[in-house]
Protein backbone atom coordinates (compact mmCIF):
# COMPACT_ATOMS: atom_id res chain seq x y z
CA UNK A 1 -59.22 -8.73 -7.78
CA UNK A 2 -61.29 -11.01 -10.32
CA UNK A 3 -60.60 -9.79 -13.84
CA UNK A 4 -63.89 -8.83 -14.58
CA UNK A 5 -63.12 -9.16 -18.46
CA UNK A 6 -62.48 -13.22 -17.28
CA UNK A 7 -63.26 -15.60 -20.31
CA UNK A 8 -63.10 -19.30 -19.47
CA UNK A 9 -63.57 -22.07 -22.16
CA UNK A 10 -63.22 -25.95 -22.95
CA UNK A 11 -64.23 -27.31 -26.31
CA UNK A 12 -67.81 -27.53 -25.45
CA UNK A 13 -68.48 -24.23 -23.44
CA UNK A 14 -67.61 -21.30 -23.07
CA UNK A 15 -68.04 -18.59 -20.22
CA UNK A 16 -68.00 -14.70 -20.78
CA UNK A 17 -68.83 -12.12 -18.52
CA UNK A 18 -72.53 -11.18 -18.77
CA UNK A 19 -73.91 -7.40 -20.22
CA UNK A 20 -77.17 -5.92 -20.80
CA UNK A 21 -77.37 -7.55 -24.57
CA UNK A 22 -77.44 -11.08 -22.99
CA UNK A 23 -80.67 -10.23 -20.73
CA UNK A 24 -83.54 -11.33 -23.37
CA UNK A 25 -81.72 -14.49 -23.95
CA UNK A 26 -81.33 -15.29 -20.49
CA UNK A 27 -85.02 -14.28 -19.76
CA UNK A 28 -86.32 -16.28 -22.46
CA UNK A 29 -84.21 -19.11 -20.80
CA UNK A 30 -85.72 -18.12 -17.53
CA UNK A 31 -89.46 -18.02 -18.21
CA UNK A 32 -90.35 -21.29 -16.58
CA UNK A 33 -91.44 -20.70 -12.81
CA UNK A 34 -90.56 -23.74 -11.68
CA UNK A 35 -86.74 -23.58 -12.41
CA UNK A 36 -86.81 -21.01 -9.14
CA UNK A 37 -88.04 -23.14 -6.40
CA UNK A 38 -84.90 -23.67 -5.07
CA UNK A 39 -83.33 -20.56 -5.95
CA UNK A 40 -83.32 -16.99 -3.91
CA UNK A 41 -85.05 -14.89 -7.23
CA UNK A 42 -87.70 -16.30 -9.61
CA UNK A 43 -86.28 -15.18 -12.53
CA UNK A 44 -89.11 -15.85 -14.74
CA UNK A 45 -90.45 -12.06 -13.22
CA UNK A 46 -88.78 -9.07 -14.64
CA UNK A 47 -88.21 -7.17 -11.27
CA UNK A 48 -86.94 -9.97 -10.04
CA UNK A 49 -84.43 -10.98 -13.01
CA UNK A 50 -83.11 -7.39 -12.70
CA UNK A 51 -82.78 -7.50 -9.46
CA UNK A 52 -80.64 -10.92 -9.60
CA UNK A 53 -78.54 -8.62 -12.00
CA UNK A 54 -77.90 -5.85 -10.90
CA UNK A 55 -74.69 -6.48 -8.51
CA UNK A 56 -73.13 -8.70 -11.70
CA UNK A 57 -73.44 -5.00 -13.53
CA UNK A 58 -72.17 -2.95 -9.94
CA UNK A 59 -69.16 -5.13 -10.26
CA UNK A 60 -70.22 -7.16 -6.60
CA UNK A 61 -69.70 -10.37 -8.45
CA UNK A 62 -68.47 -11.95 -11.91
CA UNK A 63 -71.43 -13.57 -13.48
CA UNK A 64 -71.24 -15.23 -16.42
CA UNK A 65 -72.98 -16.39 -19.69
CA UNK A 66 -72.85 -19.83 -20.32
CA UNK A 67 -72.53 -20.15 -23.96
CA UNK A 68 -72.89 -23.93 -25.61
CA UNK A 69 -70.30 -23.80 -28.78
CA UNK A 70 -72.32 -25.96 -30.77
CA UNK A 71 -75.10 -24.08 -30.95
CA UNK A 72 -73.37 -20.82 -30.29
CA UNK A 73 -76.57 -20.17 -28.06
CA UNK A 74 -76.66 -18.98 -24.30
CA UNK A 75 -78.00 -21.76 -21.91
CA UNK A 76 -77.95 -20.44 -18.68
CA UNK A 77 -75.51 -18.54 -16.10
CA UNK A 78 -73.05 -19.27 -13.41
CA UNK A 79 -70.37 -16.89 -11.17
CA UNK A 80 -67.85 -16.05 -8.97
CA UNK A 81 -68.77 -14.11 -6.10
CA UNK A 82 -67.78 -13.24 -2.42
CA UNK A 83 -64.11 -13.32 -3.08
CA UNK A 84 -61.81 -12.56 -0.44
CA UNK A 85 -58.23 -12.46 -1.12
CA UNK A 86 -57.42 -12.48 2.13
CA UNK A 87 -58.82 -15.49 3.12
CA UNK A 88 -57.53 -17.07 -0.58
CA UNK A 89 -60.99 -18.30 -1.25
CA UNK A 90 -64.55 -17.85 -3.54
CA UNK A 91 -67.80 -18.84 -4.16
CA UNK A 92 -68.86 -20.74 -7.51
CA UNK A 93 -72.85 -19.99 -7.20
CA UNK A 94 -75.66 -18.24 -9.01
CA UNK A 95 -75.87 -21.19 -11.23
CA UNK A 96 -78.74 -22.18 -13.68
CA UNK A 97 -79.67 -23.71 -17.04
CA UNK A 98 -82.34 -23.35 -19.07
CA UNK A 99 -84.48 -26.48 -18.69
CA UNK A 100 -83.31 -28.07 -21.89
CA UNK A 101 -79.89 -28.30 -20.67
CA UNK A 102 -80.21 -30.08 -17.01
CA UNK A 103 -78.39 -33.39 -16.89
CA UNK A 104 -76.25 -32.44 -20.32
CA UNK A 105 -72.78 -32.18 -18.29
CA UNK A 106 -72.41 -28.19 -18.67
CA UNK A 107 -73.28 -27.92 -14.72
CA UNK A 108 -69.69 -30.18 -14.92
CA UNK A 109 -68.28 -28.80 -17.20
CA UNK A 110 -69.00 -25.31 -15.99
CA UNK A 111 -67.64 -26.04 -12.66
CA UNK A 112 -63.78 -27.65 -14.37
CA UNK A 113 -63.13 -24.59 -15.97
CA UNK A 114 -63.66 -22.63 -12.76
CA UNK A 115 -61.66 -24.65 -10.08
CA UNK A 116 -58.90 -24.68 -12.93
CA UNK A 117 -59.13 -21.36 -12.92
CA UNK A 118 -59.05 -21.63 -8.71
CA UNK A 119 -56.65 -23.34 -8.77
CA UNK A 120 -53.84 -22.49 -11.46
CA UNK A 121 -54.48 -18.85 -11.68
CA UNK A 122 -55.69 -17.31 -8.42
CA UNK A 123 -54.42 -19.73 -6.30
CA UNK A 124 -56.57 -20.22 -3.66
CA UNK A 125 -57.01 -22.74 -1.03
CA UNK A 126 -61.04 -23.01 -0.56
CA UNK A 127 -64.04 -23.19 -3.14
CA UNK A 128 -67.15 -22.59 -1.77
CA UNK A 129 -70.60 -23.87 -2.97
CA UNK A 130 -74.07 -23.88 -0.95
CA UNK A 131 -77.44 -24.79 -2.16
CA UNK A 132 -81.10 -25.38 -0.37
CA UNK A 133 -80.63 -28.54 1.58
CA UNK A 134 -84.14 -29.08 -0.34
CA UNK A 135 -82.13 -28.77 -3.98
CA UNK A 136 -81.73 -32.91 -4.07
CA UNK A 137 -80.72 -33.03 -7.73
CA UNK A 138 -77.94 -29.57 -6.77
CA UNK A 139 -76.64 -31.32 -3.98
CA UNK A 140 -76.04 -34.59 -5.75
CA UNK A 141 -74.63 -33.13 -8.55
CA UNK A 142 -71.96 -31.66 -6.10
CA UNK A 143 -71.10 -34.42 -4.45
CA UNK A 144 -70.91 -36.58 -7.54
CA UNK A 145 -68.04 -33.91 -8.94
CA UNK A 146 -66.45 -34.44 -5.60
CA UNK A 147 -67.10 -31.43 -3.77
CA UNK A 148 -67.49 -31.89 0.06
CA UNK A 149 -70.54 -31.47 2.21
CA UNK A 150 -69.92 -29.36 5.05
CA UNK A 151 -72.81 -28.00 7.34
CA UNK A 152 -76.11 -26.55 7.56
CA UNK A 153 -77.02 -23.16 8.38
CA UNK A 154 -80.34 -23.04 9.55
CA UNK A 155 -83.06 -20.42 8.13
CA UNK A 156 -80.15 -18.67 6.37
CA UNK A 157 -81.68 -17.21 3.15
CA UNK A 158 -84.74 -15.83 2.18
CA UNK A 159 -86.15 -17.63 -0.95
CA UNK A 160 -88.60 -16.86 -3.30
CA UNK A 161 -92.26 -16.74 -2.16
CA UNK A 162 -91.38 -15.95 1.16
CA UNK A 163 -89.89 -19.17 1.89
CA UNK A 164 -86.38 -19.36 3.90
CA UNK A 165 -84.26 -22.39 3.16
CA UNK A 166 -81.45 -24.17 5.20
CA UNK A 167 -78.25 -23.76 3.67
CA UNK A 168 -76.07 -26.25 2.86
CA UNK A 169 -72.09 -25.82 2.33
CA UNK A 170 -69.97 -27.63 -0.22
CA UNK A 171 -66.21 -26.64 -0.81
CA UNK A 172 -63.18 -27.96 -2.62
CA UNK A 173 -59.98 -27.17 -0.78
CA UNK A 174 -56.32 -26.68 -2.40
CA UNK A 175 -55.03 -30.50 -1.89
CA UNK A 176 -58.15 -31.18 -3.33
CA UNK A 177 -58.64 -29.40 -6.85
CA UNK A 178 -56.19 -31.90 -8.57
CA UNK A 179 -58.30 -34.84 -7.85
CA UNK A 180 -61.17 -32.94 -8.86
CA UNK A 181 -59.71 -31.50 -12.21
CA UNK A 182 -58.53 -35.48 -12.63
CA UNK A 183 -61.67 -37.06 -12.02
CA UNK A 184 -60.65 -38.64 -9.30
């Protein structure tokens, strides 16, 4: 079980689990339509931004607040989710910044503090990422961090504005967090 009280930090962010208080932020953050064209809600509409939220508050999945210590201000949101013990393995998904973050390293930086966590704490032997095979800038971004393209699975999520996107798979398994972690 995920500790749903999880804090992760590094000396430039920090991650905390996300409440009710943090939703103005995050919709203020989310208000430009065309941050969701590659992602299953557009957050910028309020049924849809609760809807995103609602299984972080059921407890379905651990979604976080990305908070940028310099500024002490929240920039976007990332989380664990379909964890199976069993199977020793996550997800890392549900990911976005606010437009004035993309390209600052905190995607990076973000994703270090949760393979550590993988890795060193839970143990596990697969991380799992996907994105739209159309997200060029997401899928670049994982492969430059070293995470491994996989597979497509073909018409596998319904998207936004009733579009339904190939799915592509990225993972990170347990001989390879080190070299991750490393930089390597």
């Amino acid at each position: 079980m995920l500790n749903p009280k999880l804090i992760l930090e590094n000396e430039r962010i920090l991650l905390r689990p996300i409440s009710e208080q943090d939703f103005p932020s995050l919709m203020r953050l989310a208000n430009d339509p065309s941050l969701w064209t590659s992602f299953t809600y557009d957050l910028s509409i309020p049924a849809e931004f609760d809807e995103w939220a609602r299984p972080a508050l059921l407890g379905q999945r651990l979604q976080f607040v990305v908070i940028e210590k310099s500024s002490k201000a929240i920039v976007g949101s990332t989380a664990f989710g379909n964890f199976s013990p069993r199977d020793q393995r996550i997800e890392i998904g549900w990911t976005w910044l606010g437009r004035a973050h993309h390209g600052a390293g905190i995607n990076h930086q973000m994703k270090l503090l949760m393979v550590r966590y993988c890795a060193e704490v839970l143990k596990l032997k697969r991380v799992e990422l996907k994105t739209d095979v159309l997200n060029i800038p997401a899928r670049n971004a994982m492969l430059k961090m070293g995470f491994v393209e996989e597979g497509i699975l073909r018409s596998h999520t319904q998207m936004t504005h009733d579009r339904r996107r190939n799915t592509i798979y990225y993972s990170l398994l347990e001989g390879e967090f080190m070299g991750f972690l490393e930089g390597k």
